[in-house]
C-alpha atoms as a PDB file:
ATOM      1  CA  UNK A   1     -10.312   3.551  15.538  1.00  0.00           C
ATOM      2  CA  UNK A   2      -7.235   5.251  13.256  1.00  0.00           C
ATOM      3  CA  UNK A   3      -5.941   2.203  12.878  1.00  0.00           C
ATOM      4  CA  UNK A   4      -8.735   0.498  11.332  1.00  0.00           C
ATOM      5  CA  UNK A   5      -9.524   3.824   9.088  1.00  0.00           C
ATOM      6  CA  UNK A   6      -6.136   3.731   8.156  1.00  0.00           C
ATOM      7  CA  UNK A   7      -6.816  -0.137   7.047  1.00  0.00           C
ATOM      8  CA  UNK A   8     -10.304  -0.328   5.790  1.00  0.00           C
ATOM      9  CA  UNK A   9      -8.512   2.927   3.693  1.00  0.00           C
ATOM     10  CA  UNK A  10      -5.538   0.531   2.013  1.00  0.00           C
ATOM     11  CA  UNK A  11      -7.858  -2.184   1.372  1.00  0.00           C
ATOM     12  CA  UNK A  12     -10.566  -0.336  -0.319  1.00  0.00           C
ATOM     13  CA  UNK A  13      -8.035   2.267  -2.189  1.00  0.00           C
ATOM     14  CA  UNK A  14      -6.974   1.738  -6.088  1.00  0.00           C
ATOM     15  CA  UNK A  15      -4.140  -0.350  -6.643  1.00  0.00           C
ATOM     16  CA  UNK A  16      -2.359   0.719 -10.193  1.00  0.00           C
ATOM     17  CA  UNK A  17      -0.635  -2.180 -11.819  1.00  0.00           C
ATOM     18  CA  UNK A  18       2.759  -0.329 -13.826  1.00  0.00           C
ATOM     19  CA  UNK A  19       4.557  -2.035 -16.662  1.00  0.00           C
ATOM     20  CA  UNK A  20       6.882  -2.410 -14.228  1.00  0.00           C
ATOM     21  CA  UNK A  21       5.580  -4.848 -11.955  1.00  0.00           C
ATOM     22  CA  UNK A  22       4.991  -2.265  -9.590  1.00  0.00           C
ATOM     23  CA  UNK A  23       1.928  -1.646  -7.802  1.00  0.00           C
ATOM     24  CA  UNK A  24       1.392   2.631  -7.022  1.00  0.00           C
ATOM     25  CA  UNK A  25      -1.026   3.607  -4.415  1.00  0.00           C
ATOM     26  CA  UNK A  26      -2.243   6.566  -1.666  1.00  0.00           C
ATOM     27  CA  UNK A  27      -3.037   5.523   1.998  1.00  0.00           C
ATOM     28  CA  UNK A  28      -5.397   8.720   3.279  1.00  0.00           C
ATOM     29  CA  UNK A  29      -7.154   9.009   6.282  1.00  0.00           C
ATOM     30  CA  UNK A  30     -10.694  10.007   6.605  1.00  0.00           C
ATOM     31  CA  UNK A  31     -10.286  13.711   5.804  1.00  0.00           C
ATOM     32  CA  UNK A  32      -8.715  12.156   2.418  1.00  0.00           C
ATOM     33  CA  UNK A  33      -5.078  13.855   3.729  1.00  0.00           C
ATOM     34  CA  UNK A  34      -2.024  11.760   2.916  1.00  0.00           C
ATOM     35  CA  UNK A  35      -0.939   9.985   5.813  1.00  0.00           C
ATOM     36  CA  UNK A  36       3.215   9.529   6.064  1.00  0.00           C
ATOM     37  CA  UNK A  37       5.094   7.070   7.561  1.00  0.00           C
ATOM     38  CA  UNK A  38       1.855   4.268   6.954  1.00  0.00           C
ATOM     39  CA  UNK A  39       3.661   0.366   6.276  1.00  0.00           C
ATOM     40  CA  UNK A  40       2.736  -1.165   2.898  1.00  0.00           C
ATOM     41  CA  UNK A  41       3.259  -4.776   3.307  1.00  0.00           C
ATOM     42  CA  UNK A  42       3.399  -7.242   0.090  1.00  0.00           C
ATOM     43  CA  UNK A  43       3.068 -10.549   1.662  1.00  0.00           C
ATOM     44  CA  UNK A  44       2.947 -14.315  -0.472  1.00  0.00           C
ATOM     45  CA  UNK A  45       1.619 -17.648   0.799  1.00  0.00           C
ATOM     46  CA  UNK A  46       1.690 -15.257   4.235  1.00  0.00           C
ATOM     47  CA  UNK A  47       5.097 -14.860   3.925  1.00  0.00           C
ATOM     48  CA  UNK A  48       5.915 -11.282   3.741  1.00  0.00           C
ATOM     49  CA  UNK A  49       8.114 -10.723   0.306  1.00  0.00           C
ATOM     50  CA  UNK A  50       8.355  -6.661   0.754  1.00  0.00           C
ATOM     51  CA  UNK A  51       7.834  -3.699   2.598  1.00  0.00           C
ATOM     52  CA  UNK A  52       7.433   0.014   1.752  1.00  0.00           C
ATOM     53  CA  UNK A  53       6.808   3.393   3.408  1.00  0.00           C
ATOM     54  CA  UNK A  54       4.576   5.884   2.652  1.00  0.00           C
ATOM     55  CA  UNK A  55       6.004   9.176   1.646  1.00  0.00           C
ATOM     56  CA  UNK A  56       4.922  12.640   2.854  1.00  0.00           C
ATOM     57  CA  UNK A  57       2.418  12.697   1.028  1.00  0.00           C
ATOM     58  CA  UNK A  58       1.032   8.929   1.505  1.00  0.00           C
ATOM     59  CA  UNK A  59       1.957   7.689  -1.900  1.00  0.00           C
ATOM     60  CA  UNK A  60       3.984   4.630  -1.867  1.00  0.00           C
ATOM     61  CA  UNK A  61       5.369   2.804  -4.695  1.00  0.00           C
ATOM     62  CA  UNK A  62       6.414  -1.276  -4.596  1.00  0.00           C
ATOM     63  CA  UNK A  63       7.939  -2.695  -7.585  1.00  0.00           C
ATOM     64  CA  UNK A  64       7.497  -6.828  -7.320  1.00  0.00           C
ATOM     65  CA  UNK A  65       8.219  -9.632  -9.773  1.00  0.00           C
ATOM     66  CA  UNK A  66       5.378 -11.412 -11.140  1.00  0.00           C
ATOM     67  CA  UNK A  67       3.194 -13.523  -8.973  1.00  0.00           C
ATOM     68  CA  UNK A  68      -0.192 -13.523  -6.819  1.00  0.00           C
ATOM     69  CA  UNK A  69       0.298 -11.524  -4.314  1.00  0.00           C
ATOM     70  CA  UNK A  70      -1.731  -9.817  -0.965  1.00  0.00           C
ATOM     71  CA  UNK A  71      -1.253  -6.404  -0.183  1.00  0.00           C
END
């Protein structure tokens, strides 16, 4: 049950386009806490391109070229 919380959370949370290419975001469980450690993946064409790690407090930040991607 975590485990989809912890999903349904990433897909339905903000993702912030930078100027960067980057996209920001906050993976929170139910109680809206920060969860650490949670695995970001940016994947292309189902390949995955790149991987990031949630901080202590469950922001993450994954700077990417240009492109369509799934997250």
């Amino acid at each position: 049950m975590k485990k989809l919380v912890i999903l349904f959370t990433i897909l339905c949370s903000n993702f912030i386009l930078t100027a960067q290419s980057g996209i920001k975001g906050k993976v929170t469980d139910e109680k809206l806490e920060g969860l650490i450690n949670a695995n970001i993946r940016v994947m292309k064409k189902g390949v995955l391109v790149k991987g990031v790690v949630t901080d202590f407090d469950g922001n993450y930040t994954v700077q990417i070229d240009s492109g369509t991607y799934n997250i």
